[in-house]
Protein backbone atom coordinates (compact mmCIF):
# COMPACT_ATOMS: atom_id res chain seq x y z
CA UNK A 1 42.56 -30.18 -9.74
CA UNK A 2 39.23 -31.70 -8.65
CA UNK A 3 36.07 -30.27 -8.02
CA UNK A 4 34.88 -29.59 -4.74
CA UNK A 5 32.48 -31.76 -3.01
CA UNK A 6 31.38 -32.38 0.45
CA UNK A 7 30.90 -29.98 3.55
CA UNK A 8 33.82 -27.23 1.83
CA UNK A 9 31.37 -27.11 -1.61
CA UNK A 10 28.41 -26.84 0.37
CA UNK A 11 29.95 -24.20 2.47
CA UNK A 12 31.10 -22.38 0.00
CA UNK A 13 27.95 -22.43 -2.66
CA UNK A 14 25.90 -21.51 1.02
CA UNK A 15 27.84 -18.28 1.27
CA UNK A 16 28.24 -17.73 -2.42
CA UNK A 17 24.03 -17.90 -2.65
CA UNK A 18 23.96 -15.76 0.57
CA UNK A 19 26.21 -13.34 -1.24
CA UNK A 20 24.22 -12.79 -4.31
CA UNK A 21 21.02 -12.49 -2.43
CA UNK A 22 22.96 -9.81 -0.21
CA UNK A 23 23.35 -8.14 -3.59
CA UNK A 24 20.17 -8.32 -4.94
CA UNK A 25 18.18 -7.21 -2.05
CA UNK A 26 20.39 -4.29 -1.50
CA UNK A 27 20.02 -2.98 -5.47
CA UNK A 28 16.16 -3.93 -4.94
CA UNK A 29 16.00 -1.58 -1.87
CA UNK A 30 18.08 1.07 -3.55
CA UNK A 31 15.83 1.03 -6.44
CA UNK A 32 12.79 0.88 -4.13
CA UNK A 33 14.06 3.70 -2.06
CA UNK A 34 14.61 6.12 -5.38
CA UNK A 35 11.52 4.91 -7.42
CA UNK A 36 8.73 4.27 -5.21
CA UNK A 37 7.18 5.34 -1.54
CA UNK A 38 7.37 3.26 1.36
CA UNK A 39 4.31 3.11 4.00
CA UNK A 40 4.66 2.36 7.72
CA UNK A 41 3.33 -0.99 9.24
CA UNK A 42 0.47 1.24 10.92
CA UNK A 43 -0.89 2.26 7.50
CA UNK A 44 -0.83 -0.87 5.47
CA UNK A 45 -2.84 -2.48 8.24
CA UNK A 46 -5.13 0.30 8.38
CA UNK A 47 -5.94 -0.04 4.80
CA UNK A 48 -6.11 -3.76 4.82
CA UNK A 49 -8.68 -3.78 8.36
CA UNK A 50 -11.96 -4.52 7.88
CA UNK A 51 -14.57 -1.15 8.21
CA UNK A 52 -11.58 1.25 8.01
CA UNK A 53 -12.07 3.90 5.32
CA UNK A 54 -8.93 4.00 2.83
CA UNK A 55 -9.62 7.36 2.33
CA UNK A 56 -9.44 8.41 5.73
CA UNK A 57 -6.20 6.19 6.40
CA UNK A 58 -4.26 7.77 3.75
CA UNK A 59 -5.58 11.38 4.90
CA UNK A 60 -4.72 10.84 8.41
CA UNK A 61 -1.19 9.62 6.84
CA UNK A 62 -0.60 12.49 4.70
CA UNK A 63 -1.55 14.75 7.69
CA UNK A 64 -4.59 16.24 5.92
CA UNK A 65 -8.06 17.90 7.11
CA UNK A 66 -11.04 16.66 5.71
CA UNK A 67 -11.17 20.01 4.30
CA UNK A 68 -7.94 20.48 2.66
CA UNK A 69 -8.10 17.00 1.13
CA UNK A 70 -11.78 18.33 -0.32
CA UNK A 71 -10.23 21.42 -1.32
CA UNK A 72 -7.37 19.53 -2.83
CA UNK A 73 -9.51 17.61 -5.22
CA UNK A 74 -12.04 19.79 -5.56
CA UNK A 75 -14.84 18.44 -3.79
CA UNK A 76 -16.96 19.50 -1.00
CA UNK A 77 -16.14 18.77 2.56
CA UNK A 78 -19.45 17.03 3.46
CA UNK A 79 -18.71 14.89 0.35
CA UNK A 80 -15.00 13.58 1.78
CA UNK A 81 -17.32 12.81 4.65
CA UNK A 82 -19.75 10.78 3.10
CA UNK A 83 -17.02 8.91 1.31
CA UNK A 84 -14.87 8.50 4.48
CA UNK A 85 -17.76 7.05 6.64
CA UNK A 86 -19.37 4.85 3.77
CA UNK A 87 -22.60 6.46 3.00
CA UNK A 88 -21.42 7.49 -0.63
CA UNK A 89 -19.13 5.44 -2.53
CA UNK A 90 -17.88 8.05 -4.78
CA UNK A 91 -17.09 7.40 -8.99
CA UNK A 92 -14.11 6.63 -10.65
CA UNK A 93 -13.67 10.35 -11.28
CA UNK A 94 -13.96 11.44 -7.43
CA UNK A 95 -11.36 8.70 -6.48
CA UNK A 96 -8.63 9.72 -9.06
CA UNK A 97 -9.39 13.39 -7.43
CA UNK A 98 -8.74 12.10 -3.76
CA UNK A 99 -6.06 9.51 -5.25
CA UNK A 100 -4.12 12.92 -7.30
CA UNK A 101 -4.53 15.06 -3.62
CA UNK A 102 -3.73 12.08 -1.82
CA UNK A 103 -0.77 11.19 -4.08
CA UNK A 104 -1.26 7.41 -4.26
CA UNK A 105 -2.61 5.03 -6.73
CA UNK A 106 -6.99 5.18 -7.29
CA UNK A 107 -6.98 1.72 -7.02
CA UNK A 108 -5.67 2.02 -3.49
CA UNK A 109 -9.07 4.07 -2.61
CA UNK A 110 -11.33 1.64 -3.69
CA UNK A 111 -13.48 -0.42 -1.24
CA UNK A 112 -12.72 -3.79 -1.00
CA UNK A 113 -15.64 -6.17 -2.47
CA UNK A 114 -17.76 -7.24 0.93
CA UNK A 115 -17.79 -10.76 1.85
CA UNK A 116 -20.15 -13.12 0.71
CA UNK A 117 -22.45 -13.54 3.41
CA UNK A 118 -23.42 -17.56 4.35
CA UNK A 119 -27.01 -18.41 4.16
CA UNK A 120 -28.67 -19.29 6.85
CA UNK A 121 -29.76 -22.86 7.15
């Protein structure tokens, strides 16, 4: 017998590629699905927009007060407030507090670095 070639091979390897990466996104998305969380669109843009306080994103997604997310990590209400509106930054320690009440990662809290600013000419 002789191999296949022409429009049947390609046909055939097409659907047999389509097949496997059927598979593999299915046992990806099952293994997703049992190990890790999944956010809506609304919140991964709201983390990734520009002036938008993580903090308060992932509060407002976990359906929190400022003061049971303060009471949560043991911090004072005025404090969340500070940190949600940018006039403290909070330490390491405060955001793996927020991240434990929040249950998400600390690194997810952290401000992104602000954009270098052009000089003017």
């Amino acid at each position: 017998m002789r191999p296949a070639t022409g429009r049947h091979h390609d046909m055939r390897r097409a659907l047999a590629e389509a097949a496997g990466d059927m598979r593999l996104y299915d046992e990806a998305r099952a293994g997703a699905a049992a190990d890790a969380e999944t956010w809506p669109l609304d919140l991964a843009k709201a983390l990734r927009a520009p002036g938008t306080s993580r903090v308060r994103a992932m509060r407002d997604h976990r359906g929190m007060t400022q003061a049971a997310l303060a009471a949560a990590a043991g911090l004072s209400t005025l404090y969340v407030s500070q940190i949600e509106t940018g006039r403290r930054a909070g330490s390491a320690r405060t955001r793996a507090a927020l991240a434990a009440a929040l249950r998400c990662d600390p690194d997810l809290l952290r401000h992104p670095a602000p954009k270098a600013r052009r000089k003017a000419a």
